[in-house]
C-alpha atoms as a PDB file:
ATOM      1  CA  UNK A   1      56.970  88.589   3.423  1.00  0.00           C
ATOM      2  CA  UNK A   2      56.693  92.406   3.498  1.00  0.00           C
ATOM      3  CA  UNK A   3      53.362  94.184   3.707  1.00  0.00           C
ATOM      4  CA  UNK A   4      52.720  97.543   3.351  1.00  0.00           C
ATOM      5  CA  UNK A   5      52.075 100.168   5.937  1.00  0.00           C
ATOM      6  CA  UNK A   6      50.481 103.872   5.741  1.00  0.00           C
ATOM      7  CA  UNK A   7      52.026 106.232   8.826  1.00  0.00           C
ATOM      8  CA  UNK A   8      49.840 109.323   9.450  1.00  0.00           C
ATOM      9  CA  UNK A   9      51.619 112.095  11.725  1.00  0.00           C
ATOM     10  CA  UNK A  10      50.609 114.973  13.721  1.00  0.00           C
ATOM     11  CA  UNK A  11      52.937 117.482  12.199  1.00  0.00           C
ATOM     12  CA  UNK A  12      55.604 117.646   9.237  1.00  0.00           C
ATOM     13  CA  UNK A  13      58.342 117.346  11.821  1.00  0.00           C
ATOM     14  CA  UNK A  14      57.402 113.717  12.331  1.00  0.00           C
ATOM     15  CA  UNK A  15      57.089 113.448   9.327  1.00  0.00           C
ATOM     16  CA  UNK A  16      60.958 113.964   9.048  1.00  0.00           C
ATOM     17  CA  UNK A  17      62.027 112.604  11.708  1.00  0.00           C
ATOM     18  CA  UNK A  18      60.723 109.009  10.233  1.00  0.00           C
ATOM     19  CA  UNK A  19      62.281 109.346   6.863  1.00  0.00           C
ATOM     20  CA  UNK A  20      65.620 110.215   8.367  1.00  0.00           C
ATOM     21  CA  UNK A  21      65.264 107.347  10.179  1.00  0.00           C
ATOM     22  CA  UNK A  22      63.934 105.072   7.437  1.00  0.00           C
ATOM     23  CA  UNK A  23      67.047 106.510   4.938  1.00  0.00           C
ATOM     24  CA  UNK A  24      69.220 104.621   7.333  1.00  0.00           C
ATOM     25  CA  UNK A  25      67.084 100.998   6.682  1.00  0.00           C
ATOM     26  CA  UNK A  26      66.810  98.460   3.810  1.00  0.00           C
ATOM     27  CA  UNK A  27      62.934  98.921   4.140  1.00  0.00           C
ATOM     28  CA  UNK A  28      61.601 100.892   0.729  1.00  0.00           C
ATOM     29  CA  UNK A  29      59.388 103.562   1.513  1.00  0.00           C
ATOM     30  CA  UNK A  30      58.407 107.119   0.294  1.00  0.00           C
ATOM     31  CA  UNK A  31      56.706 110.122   1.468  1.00  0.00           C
ATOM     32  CA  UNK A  32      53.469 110.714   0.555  1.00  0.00           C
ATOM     33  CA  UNK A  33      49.921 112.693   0.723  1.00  0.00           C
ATOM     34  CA  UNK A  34      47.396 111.392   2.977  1.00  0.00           C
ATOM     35  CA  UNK A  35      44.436 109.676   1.439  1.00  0.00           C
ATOM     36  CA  UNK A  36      41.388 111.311   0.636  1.00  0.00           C
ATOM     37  CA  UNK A  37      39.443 108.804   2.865  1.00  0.00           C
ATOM     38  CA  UNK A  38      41.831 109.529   5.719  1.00  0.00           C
ATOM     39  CA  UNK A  39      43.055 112.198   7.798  1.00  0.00           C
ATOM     40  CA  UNK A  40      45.489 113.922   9.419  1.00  0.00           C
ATOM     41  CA  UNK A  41      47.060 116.812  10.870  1.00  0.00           C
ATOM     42  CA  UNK A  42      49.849 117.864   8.546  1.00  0.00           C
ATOM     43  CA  UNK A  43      49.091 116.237   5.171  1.00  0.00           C
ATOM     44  CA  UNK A  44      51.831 113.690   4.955  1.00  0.00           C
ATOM     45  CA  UNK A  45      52.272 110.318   5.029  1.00  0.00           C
ATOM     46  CA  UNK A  46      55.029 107.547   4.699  1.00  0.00           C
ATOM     47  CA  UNK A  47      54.493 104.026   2.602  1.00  0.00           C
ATOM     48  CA  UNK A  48      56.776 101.682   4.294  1.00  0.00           C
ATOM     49  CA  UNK A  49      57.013  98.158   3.606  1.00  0.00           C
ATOM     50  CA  UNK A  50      58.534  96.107   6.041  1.00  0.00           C
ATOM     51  CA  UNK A  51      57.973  92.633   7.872  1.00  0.00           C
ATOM     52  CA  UNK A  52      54.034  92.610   9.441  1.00  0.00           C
ATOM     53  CA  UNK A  53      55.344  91.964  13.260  1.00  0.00           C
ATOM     54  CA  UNK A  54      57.727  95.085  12.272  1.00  0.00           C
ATOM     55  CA  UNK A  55      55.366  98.246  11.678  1.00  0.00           C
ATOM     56  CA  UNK A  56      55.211  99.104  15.697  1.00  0.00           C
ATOM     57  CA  UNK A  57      58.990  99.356  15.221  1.00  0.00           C
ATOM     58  CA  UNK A  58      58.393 102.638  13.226  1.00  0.00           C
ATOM     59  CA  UNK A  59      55.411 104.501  15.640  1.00  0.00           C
ATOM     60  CA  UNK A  60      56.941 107.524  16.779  1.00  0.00           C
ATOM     61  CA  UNK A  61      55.763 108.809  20.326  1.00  0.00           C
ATOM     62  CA  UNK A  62      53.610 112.009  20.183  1.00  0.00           C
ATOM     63  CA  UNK A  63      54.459 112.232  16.160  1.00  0.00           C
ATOM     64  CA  UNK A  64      53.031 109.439  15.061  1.00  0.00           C
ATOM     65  CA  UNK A  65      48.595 110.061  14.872  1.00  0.00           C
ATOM     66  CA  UNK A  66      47.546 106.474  13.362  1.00  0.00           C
ATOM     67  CA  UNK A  67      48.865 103.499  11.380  1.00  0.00           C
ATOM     68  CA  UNK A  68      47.139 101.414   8.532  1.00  0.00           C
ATOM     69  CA  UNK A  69      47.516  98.649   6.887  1.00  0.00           C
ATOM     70  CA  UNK A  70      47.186  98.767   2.945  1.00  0.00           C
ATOM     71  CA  UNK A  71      45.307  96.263   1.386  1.00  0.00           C
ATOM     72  CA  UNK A  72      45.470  94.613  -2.019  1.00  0.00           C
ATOM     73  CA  UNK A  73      42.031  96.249  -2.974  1.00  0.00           C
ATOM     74  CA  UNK A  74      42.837  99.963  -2.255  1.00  0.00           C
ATOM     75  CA  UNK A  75      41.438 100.174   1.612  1.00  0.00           C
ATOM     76  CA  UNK A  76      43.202 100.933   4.402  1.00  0.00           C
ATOM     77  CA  UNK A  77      43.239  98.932   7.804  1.00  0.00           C
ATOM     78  CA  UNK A  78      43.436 100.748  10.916  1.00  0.00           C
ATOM     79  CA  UNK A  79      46.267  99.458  13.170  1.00  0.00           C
ATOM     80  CA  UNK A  80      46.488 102.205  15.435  1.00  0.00           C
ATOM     81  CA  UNK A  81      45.403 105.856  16.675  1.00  0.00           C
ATOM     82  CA  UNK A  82      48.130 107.646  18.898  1.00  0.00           C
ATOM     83  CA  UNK A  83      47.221 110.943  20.673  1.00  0.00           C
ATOM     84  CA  UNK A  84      49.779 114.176  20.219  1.00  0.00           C
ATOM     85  CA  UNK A  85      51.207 115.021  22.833  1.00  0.00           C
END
């Protein structure tokens, strides 16, 4: 079963580079504005569902900043924090 995962990036050009990527999977997923609660440097995000042992699949070396989980109730879990590089 899918779950759904919250990518935050350093810059928009991560940003990109993911969706171009993504556009060529069966995974749904959509660009986004970071949460409130969260942050990051450019102000995107991406939504991806895809299979839990999957979402490390997806990081993108010295793009990606952090990965979350989304829960059912609205929080986010923190997977992962990546330095830029």
């Amino acid at each position: 079963m899918n779950e759904e995962f919250l990518y935050l990036f350093h810059s928009t050009l991560g940003t990109v580079r993911l969706r171009k990527q993504l556009e060529q999977q069966p995974h749904l997923f959509r660009v986004c504005n970071v949460p409130r609660q969260l942050s990051a440097g450019c102000g995107l995000a991406i939504r991806l569902h895809c299979p839990p042992d999957e979402w490390q699949r997806w990081c993108q070396q010295g793009e990606t900043a952090a990965v979350f989980r989304c829960e059912a109730d609205g929080d986010y879990q923190e997977l992962a924090r990546y330095p830029a590089s």
